[in-house]
N, C-alpha and C. Protein backbone atom coordinates (compact mmCIF):
# COMPACT_ATOMS: atom_id res chain seq x y z
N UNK A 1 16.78 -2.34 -27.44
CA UNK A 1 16.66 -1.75 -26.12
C UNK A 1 17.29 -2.66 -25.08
N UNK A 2 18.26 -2.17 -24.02
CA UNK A 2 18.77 -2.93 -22.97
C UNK A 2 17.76 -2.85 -22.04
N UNK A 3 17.74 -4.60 -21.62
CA UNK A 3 16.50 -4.45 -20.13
C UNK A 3 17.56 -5.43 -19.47
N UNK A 4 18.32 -4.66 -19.53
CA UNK A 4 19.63 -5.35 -18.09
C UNK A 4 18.87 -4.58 -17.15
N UNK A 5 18.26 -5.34 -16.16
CA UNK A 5 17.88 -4.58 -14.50
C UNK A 5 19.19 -4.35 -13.85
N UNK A 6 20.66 -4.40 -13.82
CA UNK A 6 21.29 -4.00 -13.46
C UNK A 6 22.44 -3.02 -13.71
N UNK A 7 22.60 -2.69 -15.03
CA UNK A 7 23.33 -2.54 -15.76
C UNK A 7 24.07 -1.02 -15.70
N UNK A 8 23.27 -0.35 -14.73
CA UNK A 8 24.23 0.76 -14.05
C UNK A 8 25.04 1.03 -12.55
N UNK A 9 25.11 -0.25 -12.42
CA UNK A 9 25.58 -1.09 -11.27
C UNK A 9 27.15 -1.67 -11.60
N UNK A 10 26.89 -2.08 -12.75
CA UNK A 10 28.35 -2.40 -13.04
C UNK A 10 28.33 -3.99 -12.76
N UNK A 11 27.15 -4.47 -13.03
CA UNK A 11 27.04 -6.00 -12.55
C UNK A 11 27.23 -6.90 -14.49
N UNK A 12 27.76 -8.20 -14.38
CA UNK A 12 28.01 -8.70 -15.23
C UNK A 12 26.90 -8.91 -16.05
N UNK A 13 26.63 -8.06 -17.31
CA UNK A 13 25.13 -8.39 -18.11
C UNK A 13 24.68 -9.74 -18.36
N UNK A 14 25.94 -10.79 -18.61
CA UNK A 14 25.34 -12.50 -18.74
C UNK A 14 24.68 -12.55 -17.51
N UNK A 15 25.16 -11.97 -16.02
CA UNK A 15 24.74 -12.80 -14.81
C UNK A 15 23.16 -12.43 -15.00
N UNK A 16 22.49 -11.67 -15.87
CA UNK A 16 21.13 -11.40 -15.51
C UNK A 16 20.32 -11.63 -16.83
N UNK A 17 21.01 -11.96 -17.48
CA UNK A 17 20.31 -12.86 -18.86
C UNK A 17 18.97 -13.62 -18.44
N UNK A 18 17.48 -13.42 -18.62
CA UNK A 18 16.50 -14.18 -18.45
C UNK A 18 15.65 -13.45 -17.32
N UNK A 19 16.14 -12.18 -17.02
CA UNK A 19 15.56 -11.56 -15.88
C UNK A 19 14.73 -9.85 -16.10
N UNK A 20 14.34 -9.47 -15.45
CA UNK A 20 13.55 -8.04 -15.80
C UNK A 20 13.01 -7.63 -14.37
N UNK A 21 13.59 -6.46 -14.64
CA UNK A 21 13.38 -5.64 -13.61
C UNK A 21 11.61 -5.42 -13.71
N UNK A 22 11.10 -4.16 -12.39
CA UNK A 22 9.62 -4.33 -12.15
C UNK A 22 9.21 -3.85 -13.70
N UNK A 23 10.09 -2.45 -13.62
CA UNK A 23 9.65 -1.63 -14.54
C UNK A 23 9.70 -2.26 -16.33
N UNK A 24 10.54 -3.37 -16.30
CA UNK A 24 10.78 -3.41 -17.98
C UNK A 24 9.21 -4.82 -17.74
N UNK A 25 9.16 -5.31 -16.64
CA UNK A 25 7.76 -6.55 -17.09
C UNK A 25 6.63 -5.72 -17.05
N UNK A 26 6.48 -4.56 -16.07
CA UNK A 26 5.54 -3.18 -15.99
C UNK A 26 5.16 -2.90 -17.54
N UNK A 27 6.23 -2.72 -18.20
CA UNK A 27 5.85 -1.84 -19.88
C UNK A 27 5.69 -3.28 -20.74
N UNK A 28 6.36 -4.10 -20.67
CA UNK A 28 5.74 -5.51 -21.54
C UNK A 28 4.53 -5.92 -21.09
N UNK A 29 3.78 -5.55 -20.12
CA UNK A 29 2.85 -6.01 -19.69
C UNK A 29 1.55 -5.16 -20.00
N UNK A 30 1.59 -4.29 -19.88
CA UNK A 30 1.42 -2.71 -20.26
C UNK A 30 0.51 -2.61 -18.90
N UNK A 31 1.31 -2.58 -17.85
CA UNK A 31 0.68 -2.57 -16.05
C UNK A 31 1.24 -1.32 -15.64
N UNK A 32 1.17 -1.06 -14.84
CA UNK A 32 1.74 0.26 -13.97
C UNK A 32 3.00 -0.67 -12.96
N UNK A 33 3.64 0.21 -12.57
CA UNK A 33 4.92 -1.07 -11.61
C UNK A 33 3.78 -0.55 -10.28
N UNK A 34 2.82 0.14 -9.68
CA UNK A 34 2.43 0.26 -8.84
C UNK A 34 1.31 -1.49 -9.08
N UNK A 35 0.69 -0.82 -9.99
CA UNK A 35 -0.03 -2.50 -10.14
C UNK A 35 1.09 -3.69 -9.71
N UNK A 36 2.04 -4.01 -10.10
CA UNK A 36 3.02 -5.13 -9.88
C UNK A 36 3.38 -5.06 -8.78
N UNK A 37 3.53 -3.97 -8.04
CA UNK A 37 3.97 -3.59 -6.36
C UNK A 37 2.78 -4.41 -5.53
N UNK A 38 1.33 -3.86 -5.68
CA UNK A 38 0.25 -4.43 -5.42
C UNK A 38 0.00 -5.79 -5.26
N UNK A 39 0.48 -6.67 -7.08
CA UNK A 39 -0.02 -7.52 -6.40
C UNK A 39 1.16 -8.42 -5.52
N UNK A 40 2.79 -8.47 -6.09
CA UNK A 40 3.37 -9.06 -4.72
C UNK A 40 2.76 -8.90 -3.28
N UNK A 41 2.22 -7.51 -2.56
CA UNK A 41 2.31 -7.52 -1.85
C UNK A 41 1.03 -8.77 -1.07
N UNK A 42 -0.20 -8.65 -2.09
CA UNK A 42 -0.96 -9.71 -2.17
C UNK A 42 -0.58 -11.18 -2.71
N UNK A 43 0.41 -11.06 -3.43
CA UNK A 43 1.03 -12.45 -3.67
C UNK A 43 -0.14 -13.24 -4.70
N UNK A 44 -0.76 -12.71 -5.68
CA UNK A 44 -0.88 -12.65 -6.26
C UNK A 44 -0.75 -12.73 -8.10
N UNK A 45 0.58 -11.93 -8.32
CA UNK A 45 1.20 -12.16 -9.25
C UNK A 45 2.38 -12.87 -9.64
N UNK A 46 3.14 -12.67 -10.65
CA UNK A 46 4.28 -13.46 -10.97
C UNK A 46 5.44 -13.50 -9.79
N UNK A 47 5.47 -14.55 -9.64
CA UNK A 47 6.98 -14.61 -8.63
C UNK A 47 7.68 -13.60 -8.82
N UNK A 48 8.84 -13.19 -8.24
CA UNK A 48 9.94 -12.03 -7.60
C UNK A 48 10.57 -12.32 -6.91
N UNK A 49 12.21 -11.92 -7.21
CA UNK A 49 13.00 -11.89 -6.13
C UNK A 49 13.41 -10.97 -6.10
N UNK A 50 13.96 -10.48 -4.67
CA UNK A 50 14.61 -9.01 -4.11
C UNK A 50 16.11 -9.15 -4.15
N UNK A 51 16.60 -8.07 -4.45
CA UNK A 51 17.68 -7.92 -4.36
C UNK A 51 18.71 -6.81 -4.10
N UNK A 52 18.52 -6.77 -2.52
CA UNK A 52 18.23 -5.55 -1.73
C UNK A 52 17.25 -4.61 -2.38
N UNK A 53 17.22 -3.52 -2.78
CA UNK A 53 16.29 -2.61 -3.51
C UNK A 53 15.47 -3.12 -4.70
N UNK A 54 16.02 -3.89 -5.74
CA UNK A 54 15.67 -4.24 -6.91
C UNK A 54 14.94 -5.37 -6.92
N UNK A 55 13.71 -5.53 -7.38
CA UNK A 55 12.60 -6.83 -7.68
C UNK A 55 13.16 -7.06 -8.96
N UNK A 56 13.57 -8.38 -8.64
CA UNK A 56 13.44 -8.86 -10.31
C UNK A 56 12.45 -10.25 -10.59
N UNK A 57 11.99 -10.58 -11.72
CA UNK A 57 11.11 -11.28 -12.23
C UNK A 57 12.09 -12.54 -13.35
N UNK A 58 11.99 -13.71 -13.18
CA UNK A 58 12.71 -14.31 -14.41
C UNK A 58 11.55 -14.59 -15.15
N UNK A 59 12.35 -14.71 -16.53
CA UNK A 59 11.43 -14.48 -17.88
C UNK A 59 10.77 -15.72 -17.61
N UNK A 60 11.52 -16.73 -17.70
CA UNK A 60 10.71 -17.81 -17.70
C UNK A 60 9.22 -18.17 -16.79
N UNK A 61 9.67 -17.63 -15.33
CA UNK A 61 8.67 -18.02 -14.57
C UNK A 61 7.28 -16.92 -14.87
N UNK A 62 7.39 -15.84 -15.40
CA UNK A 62 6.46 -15.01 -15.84
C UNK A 62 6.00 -15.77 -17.09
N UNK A 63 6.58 -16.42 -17.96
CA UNK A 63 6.00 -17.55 -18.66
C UNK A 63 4.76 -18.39 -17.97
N UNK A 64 5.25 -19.13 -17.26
CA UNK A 64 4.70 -20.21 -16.12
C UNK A 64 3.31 -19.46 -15.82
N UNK A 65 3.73 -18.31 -15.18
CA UNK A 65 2.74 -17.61 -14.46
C UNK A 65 1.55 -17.08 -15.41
N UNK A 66 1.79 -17.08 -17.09
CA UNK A 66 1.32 -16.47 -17.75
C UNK A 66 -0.01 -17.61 -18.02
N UNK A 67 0.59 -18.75 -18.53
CA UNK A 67 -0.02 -19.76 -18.64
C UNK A 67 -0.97 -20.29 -17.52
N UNK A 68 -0.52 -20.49 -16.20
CA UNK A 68 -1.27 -20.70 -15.33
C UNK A 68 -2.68 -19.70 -15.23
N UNK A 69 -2.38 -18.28 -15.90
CA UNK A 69 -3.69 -17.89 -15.81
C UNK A 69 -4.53 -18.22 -16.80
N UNK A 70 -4.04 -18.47 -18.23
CA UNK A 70 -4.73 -18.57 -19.25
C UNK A 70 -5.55 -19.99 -18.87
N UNK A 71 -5.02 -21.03 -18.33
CA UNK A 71 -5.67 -22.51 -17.42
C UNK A 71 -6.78 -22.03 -16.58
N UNK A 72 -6.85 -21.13 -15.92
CA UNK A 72 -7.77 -20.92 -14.78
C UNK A 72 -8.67 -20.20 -15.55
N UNK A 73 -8.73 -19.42 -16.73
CA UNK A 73 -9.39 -18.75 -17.63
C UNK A 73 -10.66 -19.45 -18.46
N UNK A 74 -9.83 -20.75 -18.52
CA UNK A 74 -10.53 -21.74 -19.59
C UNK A 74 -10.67 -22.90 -19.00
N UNK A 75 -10.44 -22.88 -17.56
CA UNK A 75 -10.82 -23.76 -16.56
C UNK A 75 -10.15 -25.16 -16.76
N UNK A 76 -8.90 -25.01 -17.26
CA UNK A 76 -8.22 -25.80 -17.69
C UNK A 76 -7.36 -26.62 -16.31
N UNK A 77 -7.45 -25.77 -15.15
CA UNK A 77 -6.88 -26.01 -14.27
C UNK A 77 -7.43 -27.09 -13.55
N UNK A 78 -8.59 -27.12 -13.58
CA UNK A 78 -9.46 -28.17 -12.90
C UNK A 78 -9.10 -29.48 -13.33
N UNK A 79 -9.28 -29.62 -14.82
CA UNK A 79 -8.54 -31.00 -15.38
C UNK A 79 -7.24 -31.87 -14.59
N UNK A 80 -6.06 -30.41 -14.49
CA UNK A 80 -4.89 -31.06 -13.82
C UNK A 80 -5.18 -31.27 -12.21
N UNK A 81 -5.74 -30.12 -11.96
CA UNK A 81 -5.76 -30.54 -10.50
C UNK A 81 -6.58 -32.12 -9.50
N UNK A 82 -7.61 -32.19 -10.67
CA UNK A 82 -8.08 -33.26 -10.66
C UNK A 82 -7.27 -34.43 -10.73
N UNK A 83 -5.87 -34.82 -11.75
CA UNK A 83 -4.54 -35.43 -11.84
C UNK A 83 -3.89 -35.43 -10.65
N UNK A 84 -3.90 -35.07 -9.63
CA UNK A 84 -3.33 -35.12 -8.64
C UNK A 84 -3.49 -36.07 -7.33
C-alpha cells in the first residue's frame, strides 16, 4: 500500500519518505483523523506539520511520541525528569 501523503500532487515520493499523512497515522493507529484533529488542536498529541492544507506527521517523531507515553504510563518519566 502507498502512504505517500502527497503523491497525487505530483511531489517527489523520496521527498516524503518517513512521513504520513493524518489519515494513513489515523488507520495505523486505529483513531478517527477527527480524534487526531482534536488533539493538535489541544496539542496534545504527536507533533505535525502543515503544509498548506496537508498535516503531516514524521514516522519517527510519532515513535518519540509513542514512547513518551508508554514512560508516563509506567511512570517512567519521573525517573528522567528527576535527571534533570
Amino acid at each position: 500500500m502507498d502512504t505517500n501523503p502527497l503523491k497525487d500532487v505530483g511531489a517527489d515520493p523520496a521527498l516524503l519518505d518517513g512521513w504520513l499523512d493524518r489519515a494513513e497515522l489515523a488507520r495505523q493507529l486505529a483513531l478517527s483523523v477527527d480524534t487526531l484533529q482534536r488533539w493538535e488542536t489541544r496539542r496534545v498529541g504527536p507533533p505535525c506539520v502543515r503544509v498548506g492544507r496537508k498535516v503531516l506527521y514524521r514516522k519517527e517523531a510519532v515513535r518519540d511520541w509513542l514512547k513518551e507515553q508508554e514512560a508516563r504510563k509506567t511512570g517512567q518519566h519521573k525517573a528522567v525528569a528527576g535527571r534533570r
